[in-house]
PDB file of N, CA and C in Angstrom:
ATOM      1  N   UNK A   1       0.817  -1.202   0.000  1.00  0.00           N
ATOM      2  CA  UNK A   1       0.000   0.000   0.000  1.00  0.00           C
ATOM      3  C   UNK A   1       0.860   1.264   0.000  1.00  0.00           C
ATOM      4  N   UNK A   2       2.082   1.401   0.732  1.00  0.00           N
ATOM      5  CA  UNK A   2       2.895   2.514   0.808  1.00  0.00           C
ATOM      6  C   UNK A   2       3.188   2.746  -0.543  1.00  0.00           C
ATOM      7  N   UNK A   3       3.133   1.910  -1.590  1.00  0.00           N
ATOM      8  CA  UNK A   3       3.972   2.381  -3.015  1.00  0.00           C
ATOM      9  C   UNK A   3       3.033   2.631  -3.524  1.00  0.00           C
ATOM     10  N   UNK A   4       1.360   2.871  -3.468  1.00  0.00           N
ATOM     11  CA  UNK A   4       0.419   2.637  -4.461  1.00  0.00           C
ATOM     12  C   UNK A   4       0.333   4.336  -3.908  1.00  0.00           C
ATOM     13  N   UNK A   5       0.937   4.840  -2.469  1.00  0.00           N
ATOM     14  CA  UNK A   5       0.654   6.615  -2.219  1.00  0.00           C
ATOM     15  C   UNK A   5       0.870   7.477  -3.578  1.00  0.00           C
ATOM     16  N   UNK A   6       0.961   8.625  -3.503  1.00  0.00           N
ATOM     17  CA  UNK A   6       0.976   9.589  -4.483  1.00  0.00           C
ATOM     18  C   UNK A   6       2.376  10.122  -4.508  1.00  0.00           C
ATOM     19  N   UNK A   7       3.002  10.591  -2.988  1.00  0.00           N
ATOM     20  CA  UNK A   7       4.112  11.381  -2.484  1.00  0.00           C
ATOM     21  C   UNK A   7       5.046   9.791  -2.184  1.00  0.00           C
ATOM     22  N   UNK A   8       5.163   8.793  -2.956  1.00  0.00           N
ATOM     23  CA  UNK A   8       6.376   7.568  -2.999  1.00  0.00           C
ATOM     24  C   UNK A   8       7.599   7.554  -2.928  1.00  0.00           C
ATOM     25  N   UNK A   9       7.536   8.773  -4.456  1.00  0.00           N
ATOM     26  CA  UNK A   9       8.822   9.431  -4.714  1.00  0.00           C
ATOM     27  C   UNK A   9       9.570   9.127  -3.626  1.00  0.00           C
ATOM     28  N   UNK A  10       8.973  10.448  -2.359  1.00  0.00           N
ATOM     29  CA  UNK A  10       9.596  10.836  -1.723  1.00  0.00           C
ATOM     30  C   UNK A  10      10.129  10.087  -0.196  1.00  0.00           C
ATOM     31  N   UNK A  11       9.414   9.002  -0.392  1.00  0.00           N
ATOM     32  CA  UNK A  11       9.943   7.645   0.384  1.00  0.00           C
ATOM     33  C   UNK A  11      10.758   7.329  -0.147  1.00  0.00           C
ATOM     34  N   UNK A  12      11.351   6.973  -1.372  1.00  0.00           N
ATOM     35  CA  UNK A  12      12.263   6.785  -2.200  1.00  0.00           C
ATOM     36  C   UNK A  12      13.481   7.792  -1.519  1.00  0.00           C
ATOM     37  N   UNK A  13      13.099   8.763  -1.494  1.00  0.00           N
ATOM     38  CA  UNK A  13      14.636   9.410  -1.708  1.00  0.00           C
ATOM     39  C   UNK A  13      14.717  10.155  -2.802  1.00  0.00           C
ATOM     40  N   UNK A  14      14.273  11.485  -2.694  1.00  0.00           N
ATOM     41  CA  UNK A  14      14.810  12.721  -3.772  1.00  0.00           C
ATOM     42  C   UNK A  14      15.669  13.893  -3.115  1.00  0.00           C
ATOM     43  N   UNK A  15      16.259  14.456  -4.471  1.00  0.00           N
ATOM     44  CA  UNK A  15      17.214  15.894  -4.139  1.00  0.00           C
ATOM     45  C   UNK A  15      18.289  15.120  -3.430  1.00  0.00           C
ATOM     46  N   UNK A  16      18.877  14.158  -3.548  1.00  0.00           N
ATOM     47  CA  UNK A  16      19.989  13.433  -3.166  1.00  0.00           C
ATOM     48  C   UNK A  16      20.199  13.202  -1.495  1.00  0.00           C
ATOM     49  N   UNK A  17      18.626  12.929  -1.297  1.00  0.00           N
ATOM     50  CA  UNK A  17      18.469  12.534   0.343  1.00  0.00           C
ATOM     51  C   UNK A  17      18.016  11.325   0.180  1.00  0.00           C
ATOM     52  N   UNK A  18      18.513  10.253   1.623  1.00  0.00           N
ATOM     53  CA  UNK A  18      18.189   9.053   1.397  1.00  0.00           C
ATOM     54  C   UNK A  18      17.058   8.857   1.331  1.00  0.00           C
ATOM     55  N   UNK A  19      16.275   7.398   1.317  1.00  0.00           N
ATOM     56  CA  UNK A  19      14.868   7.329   1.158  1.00  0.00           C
ATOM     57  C   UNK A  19      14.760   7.061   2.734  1.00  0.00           C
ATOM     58  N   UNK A  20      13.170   6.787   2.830  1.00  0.00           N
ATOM     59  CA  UNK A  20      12.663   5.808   4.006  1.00  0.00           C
ATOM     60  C   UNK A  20      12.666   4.493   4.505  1.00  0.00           C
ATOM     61  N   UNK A  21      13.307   3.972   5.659  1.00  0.00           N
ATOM     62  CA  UNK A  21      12.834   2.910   5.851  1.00  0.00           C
ATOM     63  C   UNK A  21      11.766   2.056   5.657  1.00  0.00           C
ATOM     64  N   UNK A  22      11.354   1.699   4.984  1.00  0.00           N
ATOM     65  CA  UNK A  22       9.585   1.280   4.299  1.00  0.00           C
ATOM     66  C   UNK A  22       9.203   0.386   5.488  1.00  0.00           C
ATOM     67  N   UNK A  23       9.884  -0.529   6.024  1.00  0.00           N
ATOM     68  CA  UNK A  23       9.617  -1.438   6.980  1.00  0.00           C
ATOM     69  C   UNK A  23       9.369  -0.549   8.266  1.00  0.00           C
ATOM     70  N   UNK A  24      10.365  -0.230   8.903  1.00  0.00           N
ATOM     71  CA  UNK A  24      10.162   1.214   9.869  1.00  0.00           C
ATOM     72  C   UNK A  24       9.092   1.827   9.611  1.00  0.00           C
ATOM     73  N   UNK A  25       8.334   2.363   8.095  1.00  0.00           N
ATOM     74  CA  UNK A  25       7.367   3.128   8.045  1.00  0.00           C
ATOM     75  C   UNK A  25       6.023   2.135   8.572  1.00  0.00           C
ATOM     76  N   UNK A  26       5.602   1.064   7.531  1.00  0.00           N
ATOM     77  CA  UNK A  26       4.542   0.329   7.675  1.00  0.00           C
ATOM     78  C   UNK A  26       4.270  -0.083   9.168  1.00  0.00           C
ATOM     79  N   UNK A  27       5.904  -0.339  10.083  1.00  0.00           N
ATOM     80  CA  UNK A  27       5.283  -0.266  10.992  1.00  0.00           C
ATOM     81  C   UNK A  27       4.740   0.675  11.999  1.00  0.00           C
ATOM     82  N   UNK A  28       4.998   1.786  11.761  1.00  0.00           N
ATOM     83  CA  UNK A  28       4.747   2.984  12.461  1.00  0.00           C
ATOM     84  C   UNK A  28       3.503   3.253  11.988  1.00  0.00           C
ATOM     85  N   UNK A  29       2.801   2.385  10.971  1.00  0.00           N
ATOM     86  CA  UNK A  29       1.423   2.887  10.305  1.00  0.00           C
ATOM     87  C   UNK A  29       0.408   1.981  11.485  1.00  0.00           C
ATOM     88  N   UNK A  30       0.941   0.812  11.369  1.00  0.00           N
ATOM     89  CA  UNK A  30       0.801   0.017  12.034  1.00  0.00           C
ATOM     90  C   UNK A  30       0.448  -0.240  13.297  1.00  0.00           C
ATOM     91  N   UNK A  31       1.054   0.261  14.589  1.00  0.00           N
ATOM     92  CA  UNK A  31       1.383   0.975  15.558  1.00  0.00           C
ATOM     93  C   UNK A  31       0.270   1.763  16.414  1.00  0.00           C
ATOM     94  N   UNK A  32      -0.083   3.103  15.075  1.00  0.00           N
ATOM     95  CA  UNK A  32      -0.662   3.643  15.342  1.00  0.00           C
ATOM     96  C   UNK A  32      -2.068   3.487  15.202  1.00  0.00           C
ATOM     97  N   UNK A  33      -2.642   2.164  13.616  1.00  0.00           N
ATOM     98  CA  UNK A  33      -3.460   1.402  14.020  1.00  0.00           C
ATOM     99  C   UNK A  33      -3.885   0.592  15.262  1.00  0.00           C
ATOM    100  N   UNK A  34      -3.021   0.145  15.762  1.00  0.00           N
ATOM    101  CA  UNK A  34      -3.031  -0.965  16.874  1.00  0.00           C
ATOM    102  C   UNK A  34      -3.536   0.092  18.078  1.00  0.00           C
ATOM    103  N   UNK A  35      -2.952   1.642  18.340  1.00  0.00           N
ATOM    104  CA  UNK A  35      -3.310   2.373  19.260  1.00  0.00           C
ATOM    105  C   UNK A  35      -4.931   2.728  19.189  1.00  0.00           C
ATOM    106  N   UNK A  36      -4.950   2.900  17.863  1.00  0.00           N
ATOM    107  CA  UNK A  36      -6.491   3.537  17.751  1.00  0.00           C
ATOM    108  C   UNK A  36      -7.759   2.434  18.602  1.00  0.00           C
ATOM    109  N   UNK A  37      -7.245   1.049  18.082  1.00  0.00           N
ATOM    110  CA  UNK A  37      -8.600  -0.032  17.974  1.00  0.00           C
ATOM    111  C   UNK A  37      -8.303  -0.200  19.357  1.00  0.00           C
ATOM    112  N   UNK A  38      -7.428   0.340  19.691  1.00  0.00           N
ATOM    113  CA  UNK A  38      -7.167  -0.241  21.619  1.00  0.00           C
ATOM    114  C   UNK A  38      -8.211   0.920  22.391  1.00  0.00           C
ATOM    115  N   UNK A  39      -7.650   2.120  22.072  1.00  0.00           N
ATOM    116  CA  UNK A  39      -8.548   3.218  22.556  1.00  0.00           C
ATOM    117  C   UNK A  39      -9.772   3.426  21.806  1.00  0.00           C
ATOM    118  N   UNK A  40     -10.621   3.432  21.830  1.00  0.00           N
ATOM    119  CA  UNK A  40     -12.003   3.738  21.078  1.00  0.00           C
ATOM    120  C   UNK A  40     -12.145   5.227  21.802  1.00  0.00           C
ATOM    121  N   UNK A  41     -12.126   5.503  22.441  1.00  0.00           N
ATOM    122  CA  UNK A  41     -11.798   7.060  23.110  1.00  0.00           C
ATOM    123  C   UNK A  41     -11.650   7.948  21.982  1.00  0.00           C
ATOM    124  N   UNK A  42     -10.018   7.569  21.278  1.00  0.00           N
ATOM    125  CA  UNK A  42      -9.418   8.522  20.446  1.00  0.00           C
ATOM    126  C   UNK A  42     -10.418   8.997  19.199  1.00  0.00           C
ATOM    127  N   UNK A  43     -11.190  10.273  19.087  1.00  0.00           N
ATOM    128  CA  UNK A  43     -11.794  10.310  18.276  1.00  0.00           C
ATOM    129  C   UNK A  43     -10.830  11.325  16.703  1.00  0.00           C
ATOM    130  N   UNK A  44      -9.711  11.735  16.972  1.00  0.00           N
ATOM    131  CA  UNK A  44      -9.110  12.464  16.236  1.00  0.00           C
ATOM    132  C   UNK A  44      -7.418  12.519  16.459  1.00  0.00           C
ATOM    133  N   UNK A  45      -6.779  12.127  15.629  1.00  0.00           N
ATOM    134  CA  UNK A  45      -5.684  11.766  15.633  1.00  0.00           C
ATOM    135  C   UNK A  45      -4.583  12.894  13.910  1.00  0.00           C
ATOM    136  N   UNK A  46      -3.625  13.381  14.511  1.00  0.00           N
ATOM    137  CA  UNK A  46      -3.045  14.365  13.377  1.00  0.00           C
ATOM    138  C   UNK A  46      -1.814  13.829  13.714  1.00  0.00           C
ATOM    139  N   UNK A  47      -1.227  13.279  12.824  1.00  0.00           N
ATOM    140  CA  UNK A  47       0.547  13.064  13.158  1.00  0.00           C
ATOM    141  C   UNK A  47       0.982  13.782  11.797  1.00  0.00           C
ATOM    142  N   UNK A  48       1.907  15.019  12.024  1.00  0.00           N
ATOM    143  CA  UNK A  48       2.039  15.764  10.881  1.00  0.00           C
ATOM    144  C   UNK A  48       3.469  17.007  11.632  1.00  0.00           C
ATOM    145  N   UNK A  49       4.784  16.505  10.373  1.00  0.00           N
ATOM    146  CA  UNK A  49       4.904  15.474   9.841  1.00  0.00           C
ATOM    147  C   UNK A  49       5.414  14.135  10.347  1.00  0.00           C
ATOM    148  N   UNK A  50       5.201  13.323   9.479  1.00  0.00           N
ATOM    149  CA  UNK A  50       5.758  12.011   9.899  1.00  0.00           C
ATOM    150  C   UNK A  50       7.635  12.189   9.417  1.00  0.00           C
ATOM    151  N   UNK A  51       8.478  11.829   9.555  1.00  0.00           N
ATOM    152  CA  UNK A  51       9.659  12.010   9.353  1.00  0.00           C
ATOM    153  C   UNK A  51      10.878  10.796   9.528  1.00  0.00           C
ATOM    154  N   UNK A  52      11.354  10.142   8.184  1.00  0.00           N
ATOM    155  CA  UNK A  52      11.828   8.968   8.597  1.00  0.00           C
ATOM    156  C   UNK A  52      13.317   9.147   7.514  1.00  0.00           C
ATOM    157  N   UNK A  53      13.940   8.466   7.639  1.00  0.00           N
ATOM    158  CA  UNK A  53      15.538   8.261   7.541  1.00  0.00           C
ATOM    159  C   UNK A  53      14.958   6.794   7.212  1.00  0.00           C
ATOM    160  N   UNK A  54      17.028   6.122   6.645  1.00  0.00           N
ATOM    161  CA  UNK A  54      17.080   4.734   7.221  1.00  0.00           C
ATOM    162  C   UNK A  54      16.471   3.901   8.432  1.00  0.00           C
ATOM    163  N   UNK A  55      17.228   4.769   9.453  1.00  0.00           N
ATOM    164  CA  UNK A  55      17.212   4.480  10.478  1.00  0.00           C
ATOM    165  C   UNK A  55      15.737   4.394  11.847  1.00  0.00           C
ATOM    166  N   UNK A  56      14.876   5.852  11.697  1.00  0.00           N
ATOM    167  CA  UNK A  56      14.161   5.881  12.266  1.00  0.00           C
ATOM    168  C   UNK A  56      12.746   6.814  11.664  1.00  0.00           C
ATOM    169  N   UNK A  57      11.932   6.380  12.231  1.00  0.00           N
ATOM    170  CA  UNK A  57      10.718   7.096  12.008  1.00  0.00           C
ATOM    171  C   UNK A  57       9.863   8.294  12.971  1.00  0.00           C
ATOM    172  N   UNK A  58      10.115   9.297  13.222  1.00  0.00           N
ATOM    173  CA  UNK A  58       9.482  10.428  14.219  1.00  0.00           C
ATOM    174  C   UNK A  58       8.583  10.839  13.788  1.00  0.00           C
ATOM    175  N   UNK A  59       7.411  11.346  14.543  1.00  0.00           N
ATOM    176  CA  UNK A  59       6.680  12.555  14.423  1.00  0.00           C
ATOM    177  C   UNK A  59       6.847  13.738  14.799  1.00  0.00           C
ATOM    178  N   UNK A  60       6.941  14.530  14.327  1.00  0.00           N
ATOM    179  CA  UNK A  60       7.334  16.144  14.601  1.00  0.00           C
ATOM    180  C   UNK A  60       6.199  16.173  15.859  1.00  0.00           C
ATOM    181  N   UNK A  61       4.848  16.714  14.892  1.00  0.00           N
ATOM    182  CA  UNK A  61       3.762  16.833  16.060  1.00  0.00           C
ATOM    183  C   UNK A  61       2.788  16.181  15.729  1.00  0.00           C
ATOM    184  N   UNK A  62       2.008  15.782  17.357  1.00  0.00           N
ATOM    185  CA  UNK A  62       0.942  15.290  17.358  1.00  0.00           C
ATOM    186  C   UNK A  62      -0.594  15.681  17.880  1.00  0.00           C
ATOM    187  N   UNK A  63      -1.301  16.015  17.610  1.00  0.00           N
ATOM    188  CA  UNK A  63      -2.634  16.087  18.233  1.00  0.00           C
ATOM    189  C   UNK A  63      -3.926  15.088  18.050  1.00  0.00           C
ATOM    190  N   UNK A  64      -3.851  15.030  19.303  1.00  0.00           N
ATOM    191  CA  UNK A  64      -4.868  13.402  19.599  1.00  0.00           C
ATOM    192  C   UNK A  64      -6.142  14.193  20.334  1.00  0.00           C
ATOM    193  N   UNK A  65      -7.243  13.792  20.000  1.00  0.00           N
ATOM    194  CA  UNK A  65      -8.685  14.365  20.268  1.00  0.00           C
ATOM    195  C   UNK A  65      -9.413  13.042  20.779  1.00  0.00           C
ATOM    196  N   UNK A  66      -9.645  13.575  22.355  1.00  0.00           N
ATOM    197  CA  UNK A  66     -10.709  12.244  22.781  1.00  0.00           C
ATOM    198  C   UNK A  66     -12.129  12.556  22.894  1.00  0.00           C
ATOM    199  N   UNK A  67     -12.566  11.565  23.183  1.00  0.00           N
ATOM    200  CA  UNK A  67     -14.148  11.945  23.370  1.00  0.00           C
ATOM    201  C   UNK A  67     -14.509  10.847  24.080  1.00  0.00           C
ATOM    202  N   UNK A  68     -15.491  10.957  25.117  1.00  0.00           N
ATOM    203  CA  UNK A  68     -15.805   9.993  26.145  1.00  0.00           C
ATOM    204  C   UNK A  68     -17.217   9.208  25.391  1.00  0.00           C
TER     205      UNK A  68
END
């Protein structure tokens, strides 16, 4: 699914920066699936940007919206 995105390219690696860990990514997609279906609470979730290297995957910022 990550290669079928629009912005791939740039998982790839453009302007002579490395690409993304794809494995690192899917699981960080992953992750944050697994958080959602745990909390049913979380009604709004923004991870922006996401930011990954070889090595690791960060989020800059996050805003998470609950609702009881």
């Amino acid at each position: 699914m990550i290669k079928s995105l629009r912005g791939y390219k740039i998982i790839q690696g453009v302007r002579g920066q490395e690409g993304v860990n794809e494995d690192l990514y899917a699981d960080q997609i992953a992750r944050v699936s697994a958080l959602v279906q745990a909390a049913p609470e979380i009604a709004e979730m923004d991870l922006n940007p996401l930011l990954g290297t070889k090595d690791t995957i960060v989020a800059v910022d996050a805003r998470i919206r609950i609702e009881k």
